[in-house]
PDB file of N, CA and C in Angstrom:
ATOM      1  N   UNK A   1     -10.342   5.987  12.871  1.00  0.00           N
ATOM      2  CA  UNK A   1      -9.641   5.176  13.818  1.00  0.00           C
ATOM      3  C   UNK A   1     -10.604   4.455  14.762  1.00  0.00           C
ATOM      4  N   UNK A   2     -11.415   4.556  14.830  1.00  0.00           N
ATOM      5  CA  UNK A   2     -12.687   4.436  15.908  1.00  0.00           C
ATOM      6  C   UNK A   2     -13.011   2.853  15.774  1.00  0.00           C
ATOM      7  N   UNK A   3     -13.295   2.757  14.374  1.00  0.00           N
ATOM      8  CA  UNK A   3     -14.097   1.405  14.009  1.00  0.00           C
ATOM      9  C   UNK A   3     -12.883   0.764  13.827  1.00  0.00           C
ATOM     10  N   UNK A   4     -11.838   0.558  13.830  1.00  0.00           N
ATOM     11  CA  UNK A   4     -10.845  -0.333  13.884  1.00  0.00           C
ATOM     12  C   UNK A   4     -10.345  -0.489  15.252  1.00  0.00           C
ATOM     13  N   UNK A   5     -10.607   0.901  16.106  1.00  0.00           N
ATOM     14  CA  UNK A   5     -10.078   0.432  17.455  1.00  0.00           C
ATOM     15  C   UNK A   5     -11.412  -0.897  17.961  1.00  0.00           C
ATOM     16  N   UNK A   6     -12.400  -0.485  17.541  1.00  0.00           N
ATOM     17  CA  UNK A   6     -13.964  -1.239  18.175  1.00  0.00           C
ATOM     18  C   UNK A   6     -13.681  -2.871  17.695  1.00  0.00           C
ATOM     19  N   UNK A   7     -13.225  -2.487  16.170  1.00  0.00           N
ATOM     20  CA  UNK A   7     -12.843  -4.005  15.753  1.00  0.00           C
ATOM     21  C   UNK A   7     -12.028  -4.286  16.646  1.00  0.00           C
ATOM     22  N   UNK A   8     -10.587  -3.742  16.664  1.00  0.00           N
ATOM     23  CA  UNK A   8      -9.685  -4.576  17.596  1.00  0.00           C
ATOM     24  C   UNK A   8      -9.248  -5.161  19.303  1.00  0.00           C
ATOM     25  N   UNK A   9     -10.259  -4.215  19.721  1.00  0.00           N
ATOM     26  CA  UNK A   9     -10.455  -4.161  21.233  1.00  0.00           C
ATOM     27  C   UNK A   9     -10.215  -5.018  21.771  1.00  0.00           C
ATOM     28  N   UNK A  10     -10.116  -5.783  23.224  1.00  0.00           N
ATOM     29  CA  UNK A  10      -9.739  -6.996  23.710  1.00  0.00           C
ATOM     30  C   UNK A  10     -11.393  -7.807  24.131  1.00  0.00           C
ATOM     31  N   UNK A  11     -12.065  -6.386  24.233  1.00  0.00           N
ATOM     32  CA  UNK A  11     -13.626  -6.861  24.844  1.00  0.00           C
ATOM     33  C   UNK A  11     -14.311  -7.112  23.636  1.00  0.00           C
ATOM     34  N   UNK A  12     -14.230  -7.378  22.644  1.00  0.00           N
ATOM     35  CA  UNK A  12     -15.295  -7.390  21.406  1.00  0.00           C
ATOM     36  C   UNK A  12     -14.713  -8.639  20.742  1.00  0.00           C
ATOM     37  N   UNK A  13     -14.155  -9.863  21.624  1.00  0.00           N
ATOM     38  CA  UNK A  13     -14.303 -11.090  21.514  1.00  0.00           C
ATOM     39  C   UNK A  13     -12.930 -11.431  21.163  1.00  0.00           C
ATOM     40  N   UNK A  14     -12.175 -10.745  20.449  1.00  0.00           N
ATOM     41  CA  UNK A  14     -10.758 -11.416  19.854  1.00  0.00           C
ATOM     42  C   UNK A  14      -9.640 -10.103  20.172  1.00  0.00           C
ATOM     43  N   UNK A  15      -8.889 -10.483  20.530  1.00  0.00           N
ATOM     44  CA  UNK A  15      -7.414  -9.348  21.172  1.00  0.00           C
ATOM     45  C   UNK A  15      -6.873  -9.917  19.594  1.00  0.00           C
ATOM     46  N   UNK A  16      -6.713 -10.551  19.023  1.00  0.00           N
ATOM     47  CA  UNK A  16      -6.184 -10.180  17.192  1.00  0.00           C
ATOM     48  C   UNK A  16      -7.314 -10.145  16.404  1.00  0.00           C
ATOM     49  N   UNK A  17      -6.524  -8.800  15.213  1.00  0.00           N
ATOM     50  CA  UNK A  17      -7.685  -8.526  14.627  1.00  0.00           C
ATOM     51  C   UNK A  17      -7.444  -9.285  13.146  1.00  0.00           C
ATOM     52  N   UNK A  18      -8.977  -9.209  12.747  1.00  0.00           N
ATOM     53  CA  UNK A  18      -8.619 -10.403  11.681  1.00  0.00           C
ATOM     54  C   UNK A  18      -7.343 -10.010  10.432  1.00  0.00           C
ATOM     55  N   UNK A  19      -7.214 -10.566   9.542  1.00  0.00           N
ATOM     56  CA  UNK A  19      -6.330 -10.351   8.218  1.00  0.00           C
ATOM     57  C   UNK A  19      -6.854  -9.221   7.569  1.00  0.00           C
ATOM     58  N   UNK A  20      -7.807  -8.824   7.042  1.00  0.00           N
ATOM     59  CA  UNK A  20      -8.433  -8.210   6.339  1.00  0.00           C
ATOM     60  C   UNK A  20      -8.178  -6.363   7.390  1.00  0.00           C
ATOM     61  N   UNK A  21      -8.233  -6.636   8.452  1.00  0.00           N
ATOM     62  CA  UNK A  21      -7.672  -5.355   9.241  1.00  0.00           C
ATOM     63  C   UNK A  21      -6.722  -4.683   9.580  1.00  0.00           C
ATOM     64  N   UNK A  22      -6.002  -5.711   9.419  1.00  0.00           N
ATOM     65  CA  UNK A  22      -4.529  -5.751   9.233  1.00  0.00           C
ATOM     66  C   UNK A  22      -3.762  -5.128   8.231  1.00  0.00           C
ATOM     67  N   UNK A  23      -4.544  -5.786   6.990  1.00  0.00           N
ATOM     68  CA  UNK A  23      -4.078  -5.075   5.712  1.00  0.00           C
ATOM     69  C   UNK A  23      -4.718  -3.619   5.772  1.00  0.00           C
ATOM     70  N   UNK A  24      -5.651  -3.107   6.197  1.00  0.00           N
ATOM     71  CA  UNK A  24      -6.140  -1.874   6.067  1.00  0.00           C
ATOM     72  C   UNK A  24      -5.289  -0.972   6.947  1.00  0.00           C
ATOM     73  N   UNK A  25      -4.865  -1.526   7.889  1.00  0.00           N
ATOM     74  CA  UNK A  25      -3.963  -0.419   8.903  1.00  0.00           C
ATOM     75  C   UNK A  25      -2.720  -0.883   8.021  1.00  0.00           C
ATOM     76  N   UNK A  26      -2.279  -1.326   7.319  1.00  0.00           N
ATOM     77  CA  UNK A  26      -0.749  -1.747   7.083  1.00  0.00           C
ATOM     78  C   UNK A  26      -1.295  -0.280   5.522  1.00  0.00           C
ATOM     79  N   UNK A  27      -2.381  -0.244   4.968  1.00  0.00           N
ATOM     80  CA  UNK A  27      -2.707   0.388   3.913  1.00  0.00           C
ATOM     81  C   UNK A  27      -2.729   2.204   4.343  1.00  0.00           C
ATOM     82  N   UNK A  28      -3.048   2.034   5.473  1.00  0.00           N
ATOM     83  CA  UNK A  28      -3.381   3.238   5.911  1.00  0.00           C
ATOM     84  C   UNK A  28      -1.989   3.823   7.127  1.00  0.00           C
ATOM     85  N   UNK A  29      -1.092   3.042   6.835  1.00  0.00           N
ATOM     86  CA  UNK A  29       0.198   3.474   7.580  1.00  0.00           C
ATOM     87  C   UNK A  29       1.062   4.115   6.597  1.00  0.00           C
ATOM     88  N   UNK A  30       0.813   4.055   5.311  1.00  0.00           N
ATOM     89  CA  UNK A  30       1.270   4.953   4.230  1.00  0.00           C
ATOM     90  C   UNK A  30       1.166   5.711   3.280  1.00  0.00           C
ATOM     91  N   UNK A  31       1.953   7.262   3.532  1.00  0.00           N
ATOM     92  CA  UNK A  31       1.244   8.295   3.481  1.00  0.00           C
ATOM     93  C   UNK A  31       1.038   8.432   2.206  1.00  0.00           C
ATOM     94  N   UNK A  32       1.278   7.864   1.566  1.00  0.00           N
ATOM     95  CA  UNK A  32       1.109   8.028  -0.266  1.00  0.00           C
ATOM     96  C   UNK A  32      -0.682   7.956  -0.398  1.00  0.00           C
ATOM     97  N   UNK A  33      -0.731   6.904   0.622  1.00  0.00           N
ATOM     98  CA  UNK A  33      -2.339   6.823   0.541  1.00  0.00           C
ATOM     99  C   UNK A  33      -3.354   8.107   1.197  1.00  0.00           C
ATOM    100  N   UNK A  34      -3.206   9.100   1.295  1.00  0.00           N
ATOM    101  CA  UNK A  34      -3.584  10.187   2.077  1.00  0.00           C
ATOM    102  C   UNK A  34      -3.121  11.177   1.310  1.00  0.00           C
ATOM    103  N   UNK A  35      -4.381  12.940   1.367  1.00  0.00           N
ATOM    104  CA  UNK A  35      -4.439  13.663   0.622  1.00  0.00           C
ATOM    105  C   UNK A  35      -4.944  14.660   1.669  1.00  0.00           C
ATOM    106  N   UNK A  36      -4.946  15.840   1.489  1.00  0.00           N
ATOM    107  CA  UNK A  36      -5.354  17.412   1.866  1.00  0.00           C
ATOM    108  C   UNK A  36      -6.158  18.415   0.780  1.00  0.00           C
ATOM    109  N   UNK A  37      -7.280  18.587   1.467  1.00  0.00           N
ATOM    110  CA  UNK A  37      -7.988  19.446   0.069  1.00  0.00           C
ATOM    111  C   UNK A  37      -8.331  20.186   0.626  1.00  0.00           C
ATOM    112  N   UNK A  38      -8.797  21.267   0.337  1.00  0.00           N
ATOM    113  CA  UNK A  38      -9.210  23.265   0.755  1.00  0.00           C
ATOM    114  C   UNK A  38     -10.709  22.964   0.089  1.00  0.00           C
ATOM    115  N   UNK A  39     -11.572  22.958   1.551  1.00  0.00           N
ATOM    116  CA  UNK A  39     -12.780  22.895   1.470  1.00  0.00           C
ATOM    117  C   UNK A  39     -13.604  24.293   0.892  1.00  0.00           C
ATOM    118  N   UNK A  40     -14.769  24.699   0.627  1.00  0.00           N
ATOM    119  CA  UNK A  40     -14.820  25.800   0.040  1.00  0.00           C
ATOM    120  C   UNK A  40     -15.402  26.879   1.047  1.00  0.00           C
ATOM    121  N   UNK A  41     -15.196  26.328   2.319  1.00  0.00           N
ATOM    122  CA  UNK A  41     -15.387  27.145   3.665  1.00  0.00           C
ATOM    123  C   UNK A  41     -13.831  27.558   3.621  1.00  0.00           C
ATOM    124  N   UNK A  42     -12.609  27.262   3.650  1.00  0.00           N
ATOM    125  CA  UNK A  42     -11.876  27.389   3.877  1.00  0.00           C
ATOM    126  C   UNK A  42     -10.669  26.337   4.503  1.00  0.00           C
ATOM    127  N   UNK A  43     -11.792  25.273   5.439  1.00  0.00           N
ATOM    128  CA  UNK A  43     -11.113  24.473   5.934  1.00  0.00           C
ATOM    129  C   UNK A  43     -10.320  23.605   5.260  1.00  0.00           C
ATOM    130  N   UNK A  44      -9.044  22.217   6.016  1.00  0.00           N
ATOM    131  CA  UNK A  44      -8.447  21.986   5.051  1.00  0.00           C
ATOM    132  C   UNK A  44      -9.302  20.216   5.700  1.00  0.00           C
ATOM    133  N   UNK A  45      -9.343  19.075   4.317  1.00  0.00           N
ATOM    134  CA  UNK A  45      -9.880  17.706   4.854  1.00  0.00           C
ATOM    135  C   UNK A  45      -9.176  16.953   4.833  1.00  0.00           C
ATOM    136  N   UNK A  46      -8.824  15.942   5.916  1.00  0.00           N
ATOM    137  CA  UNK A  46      -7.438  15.196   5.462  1.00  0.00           C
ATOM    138  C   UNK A  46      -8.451  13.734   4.961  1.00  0.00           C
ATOM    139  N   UNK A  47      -8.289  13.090   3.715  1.00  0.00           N
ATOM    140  CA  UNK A  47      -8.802  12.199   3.131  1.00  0.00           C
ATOM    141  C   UNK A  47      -7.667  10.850   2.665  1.00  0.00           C
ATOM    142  N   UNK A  48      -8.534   9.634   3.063  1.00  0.00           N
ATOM    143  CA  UNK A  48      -7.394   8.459   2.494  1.00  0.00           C
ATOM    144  C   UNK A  48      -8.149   8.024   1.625  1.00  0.00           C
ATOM    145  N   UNK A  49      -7.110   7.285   0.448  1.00  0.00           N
ATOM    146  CA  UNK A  49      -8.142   6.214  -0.397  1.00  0.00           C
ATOM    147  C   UNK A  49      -8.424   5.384   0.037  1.00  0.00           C
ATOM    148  N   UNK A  50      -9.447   4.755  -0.426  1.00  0.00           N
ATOM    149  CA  UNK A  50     -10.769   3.815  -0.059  1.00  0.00           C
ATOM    150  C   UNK A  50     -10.225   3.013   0.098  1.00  0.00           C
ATOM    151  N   UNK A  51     -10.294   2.046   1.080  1.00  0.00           N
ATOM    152  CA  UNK A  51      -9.295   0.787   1.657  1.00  0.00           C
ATOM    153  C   UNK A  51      -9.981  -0.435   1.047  1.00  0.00           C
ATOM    154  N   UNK A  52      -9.217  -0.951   0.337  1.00  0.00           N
ATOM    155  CA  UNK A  52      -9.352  -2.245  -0.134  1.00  0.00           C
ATOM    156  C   UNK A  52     -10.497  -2.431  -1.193  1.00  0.00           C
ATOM    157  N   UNK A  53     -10.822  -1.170  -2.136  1.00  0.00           N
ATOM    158  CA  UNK A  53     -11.747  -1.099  -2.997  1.00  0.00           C
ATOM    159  C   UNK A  53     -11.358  -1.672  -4.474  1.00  0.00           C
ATOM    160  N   UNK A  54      -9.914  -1.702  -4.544  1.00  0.00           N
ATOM    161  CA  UNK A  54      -9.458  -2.259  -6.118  1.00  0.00           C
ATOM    162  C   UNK A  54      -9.414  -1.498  -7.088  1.00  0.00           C
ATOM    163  N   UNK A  55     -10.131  -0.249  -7.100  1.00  0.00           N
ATOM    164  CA  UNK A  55     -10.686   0.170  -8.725  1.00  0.00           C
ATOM    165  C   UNK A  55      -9.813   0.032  -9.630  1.00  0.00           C
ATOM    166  N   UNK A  56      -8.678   0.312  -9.605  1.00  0.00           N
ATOM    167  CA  UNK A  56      -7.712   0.295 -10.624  1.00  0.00           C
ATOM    168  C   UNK A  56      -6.601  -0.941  -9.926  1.00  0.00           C
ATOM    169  N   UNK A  57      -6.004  -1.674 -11.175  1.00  0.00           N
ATOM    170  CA  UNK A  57      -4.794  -2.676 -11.020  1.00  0.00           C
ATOM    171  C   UNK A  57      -3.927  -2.116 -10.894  1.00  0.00           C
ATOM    172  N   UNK A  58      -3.607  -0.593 -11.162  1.00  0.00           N
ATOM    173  CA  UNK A  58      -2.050  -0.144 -10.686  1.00  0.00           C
ATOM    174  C   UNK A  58      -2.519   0.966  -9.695  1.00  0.00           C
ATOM    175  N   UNK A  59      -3.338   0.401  -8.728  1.00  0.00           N
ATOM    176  CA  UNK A  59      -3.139   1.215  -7.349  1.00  0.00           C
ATOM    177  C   UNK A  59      -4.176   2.669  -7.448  1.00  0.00           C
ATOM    178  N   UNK A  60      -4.278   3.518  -8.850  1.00  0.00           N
ATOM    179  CA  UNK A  60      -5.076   4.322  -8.740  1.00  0.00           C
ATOM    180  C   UNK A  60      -6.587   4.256  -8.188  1.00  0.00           C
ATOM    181  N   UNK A  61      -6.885   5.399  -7.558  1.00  0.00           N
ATOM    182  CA  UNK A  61      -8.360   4.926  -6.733  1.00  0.00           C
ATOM    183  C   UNK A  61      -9.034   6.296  -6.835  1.00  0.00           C
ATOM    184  N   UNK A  62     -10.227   6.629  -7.593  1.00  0.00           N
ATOM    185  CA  UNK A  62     -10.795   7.989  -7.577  1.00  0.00           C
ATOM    186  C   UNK A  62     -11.465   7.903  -6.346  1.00  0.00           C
ATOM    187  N   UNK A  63     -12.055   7.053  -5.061  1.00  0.00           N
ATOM    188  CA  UNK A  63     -12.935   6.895  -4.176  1.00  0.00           C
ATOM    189  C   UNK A  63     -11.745   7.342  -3.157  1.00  0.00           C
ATOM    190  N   UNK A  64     -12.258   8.079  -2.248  1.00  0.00           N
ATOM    191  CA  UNK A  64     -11.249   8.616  -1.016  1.00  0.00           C
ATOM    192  C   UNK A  64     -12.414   8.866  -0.086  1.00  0.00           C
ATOM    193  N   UNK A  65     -11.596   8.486   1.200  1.00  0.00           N
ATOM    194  CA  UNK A  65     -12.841   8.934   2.634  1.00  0.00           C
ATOM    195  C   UNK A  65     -12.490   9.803   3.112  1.00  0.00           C
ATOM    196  N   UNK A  66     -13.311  10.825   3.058  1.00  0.00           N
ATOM    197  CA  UNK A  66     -12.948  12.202   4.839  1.00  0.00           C
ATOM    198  C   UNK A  66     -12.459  11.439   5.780  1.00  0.00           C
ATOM    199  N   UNK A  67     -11.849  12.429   6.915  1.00  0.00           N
ATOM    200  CA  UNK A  67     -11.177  11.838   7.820  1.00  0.00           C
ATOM    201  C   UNK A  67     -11.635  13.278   8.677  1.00  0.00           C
ATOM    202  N   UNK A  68     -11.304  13.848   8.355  1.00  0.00           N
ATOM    203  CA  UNK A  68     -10.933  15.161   9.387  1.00  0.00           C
ATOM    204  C   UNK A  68     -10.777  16.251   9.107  1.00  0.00           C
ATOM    205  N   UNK A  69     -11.395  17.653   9.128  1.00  0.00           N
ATOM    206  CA  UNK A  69     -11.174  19.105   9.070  1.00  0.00           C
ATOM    207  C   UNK A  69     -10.220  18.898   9.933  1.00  0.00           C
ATOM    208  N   UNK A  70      -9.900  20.748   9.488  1.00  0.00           N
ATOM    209  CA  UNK A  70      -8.720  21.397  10.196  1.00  0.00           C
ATOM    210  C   UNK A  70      -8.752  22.526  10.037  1.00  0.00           C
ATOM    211  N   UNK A  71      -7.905  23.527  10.659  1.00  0.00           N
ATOM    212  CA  UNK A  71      -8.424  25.273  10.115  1.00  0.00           C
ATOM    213  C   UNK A  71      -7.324  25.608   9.107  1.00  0.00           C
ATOM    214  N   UNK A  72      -5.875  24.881   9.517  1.00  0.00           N
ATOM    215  CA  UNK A  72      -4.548  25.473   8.687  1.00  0.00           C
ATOM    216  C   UNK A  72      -4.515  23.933   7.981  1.00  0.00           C
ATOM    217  N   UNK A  73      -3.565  23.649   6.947  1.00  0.00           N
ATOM    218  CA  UNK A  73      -2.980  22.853   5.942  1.00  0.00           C
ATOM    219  C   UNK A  73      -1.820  21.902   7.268  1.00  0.00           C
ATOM    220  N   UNK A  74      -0.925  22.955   7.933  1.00  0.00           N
ATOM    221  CA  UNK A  74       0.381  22.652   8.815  1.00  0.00           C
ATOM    222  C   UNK A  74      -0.649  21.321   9.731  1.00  0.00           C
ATOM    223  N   UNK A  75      -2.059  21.713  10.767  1.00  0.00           N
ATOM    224  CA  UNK A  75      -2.261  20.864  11.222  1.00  0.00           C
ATOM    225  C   UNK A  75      -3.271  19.518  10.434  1.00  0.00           C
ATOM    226  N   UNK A  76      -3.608  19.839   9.108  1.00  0.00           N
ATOM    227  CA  UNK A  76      -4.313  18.660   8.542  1.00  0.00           C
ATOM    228  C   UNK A  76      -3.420  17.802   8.463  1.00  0.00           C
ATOM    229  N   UNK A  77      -1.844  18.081   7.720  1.00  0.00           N
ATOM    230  CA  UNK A  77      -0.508  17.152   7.713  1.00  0.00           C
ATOM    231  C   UNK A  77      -0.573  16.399   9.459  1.00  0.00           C
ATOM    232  N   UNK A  78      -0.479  17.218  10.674  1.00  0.00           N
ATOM    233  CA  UNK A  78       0.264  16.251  11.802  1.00  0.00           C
ATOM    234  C   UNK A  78      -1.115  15.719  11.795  1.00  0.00           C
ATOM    235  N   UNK A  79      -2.320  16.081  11.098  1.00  0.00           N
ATOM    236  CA  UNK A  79      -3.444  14.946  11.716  1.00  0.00           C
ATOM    237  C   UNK A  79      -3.310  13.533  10.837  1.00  0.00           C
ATOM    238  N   UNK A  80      -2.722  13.963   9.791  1.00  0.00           N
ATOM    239  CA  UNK A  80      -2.412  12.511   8.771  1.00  0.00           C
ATOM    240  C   UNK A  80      -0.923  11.659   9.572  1.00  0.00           C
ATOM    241  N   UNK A  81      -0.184  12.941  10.088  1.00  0.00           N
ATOM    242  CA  UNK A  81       1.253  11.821  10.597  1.00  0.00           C
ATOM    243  C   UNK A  81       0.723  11.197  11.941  1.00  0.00           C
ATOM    244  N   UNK A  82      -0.271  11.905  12.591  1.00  0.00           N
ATOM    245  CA  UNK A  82      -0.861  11.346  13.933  1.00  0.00           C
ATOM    246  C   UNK A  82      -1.478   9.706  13.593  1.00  0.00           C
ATOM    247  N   UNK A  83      -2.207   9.524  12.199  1.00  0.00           N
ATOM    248  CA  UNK A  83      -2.960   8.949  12.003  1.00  0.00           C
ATOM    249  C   UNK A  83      -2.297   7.447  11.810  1.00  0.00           C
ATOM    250  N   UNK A  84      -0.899   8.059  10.799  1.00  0.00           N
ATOM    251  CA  UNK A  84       0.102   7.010  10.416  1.00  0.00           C
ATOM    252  C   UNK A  84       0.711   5.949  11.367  1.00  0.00           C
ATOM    253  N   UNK A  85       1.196   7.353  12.807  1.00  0.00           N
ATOM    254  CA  UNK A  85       1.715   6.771  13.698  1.00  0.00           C
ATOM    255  C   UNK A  85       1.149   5.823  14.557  1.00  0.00           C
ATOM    256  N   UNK A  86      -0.372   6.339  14.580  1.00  0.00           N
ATOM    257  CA  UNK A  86      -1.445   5.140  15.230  1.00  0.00           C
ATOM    258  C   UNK A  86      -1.341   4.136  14.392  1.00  0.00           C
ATOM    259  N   UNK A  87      -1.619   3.891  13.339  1.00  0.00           N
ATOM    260  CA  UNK A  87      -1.913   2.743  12.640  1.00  0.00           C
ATOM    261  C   UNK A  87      -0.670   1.841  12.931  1.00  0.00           C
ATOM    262  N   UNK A  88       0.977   2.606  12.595  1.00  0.00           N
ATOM    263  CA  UNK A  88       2.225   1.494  12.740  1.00  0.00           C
ATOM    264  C   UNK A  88       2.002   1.010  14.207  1.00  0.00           C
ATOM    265  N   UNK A  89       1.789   1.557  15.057  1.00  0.00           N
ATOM    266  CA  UNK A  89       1.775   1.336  16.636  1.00  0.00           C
ATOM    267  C   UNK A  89       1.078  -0.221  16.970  1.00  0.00           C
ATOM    268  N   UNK A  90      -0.494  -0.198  15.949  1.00  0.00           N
ATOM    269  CA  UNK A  90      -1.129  -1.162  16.085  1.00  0.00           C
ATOM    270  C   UNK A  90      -0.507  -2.296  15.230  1.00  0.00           C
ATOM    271  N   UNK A  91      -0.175  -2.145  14.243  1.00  0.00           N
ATOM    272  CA  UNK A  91       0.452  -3.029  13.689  1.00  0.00           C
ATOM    273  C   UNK A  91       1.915  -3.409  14.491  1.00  0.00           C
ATOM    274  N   UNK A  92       2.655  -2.994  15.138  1.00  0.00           N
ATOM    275  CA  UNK A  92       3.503  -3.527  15.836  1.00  0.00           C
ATOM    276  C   UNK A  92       2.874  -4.386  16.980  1.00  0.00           C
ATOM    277  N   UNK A  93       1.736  -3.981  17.802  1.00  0.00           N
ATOM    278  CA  UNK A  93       1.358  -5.173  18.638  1.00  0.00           C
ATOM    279  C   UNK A  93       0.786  -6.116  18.315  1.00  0.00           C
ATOM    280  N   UNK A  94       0.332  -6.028  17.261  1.00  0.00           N
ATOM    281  CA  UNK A  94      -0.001  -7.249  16.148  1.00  0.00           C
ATOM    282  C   UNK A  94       1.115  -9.030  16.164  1.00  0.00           C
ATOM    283  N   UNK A  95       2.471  -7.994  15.803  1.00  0.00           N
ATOM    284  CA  UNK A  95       3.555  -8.789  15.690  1.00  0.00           C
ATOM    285  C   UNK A  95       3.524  -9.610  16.884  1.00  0.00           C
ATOM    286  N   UNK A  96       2.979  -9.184  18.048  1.00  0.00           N
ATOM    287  CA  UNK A  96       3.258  -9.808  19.462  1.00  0.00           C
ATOM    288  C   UNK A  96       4.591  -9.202  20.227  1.00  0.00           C
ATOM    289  N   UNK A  97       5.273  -9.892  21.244  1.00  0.00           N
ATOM    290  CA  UNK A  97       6.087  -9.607  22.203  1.00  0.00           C
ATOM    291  C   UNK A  97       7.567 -10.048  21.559  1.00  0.00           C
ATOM    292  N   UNK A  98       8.571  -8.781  21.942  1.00  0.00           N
ATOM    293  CA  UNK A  98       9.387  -8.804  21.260  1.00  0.00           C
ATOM    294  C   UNK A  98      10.970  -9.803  22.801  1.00  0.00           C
ATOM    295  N   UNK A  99      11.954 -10.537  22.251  1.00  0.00           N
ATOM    296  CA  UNK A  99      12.231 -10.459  23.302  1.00  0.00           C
ATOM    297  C   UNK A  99      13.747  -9.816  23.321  1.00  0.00           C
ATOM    298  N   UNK A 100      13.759  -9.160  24.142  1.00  0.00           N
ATOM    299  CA  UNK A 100      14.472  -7.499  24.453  1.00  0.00           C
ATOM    300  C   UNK A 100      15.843  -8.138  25.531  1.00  0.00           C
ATOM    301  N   UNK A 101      15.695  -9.789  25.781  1.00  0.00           N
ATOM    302  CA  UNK A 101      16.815 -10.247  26.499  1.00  0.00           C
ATOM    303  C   UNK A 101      17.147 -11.241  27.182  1.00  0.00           C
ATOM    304  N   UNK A 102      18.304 -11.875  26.885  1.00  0.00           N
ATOM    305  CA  UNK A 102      17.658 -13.096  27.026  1.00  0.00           C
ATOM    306  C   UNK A 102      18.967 -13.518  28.645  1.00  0.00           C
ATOM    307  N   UNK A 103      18.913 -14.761  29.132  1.00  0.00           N
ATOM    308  CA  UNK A 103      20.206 -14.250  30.352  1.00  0.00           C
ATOM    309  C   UNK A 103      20.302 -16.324  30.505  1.00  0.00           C
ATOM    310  N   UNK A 104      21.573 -16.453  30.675  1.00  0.00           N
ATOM    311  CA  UNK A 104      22.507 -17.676  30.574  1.00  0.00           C
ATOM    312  C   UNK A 104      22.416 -18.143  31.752  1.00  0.00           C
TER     313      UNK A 104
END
């Protein structure tokens, strides 16, 4: 989340972030794209596939990035729904200002 917040920041020249970032948080807002594996310490890793790598034409991708340990499985999941919920959040201010009312 780090390097997309740095990309998108208001101080790092542009308050919208380009297209290409967009699609990666719109990629990474769904959980199909995200996995949990039992490290051989024990811990659990929450991993997404590789954003915008292509390997396969029907979506399959053997390349996946770490994201995050955890000690139980229960919190690697809310660290992936935490992750989701950030990403839709940004993509909603993306859309811009909604208007909530209008008066005659």
């Amino acid at each position: 989340m780090t390097y997309y917040y740095y990309k998108t920041n208001t101080w790092s020249g542009s308050s919208r972030p380009t297209e290409e970032i967009i699609e990666a948080m719109k990629f990474l807002s769904e959980k199909k794209n995200w996995r949990i594996v039992k490290l051989p310490n024990g811990y659990y890793q929450t991993e997404h596939k590789h954003v915008g790598c292509g390997c396969e034409p029907d979506g399959n991708c053997n390349r996946w990035q770490d994201i995050t340990r955890r000690e139980t499985i229960e919190a690697a999941e809310e660290a992936i729904d935490s992750s989701i919920d950030y990403y839709k959040k940004r993509l909603n201010l993306v859309e811009g200002p909604k208007v909530v009312k209008t008066f005659e």
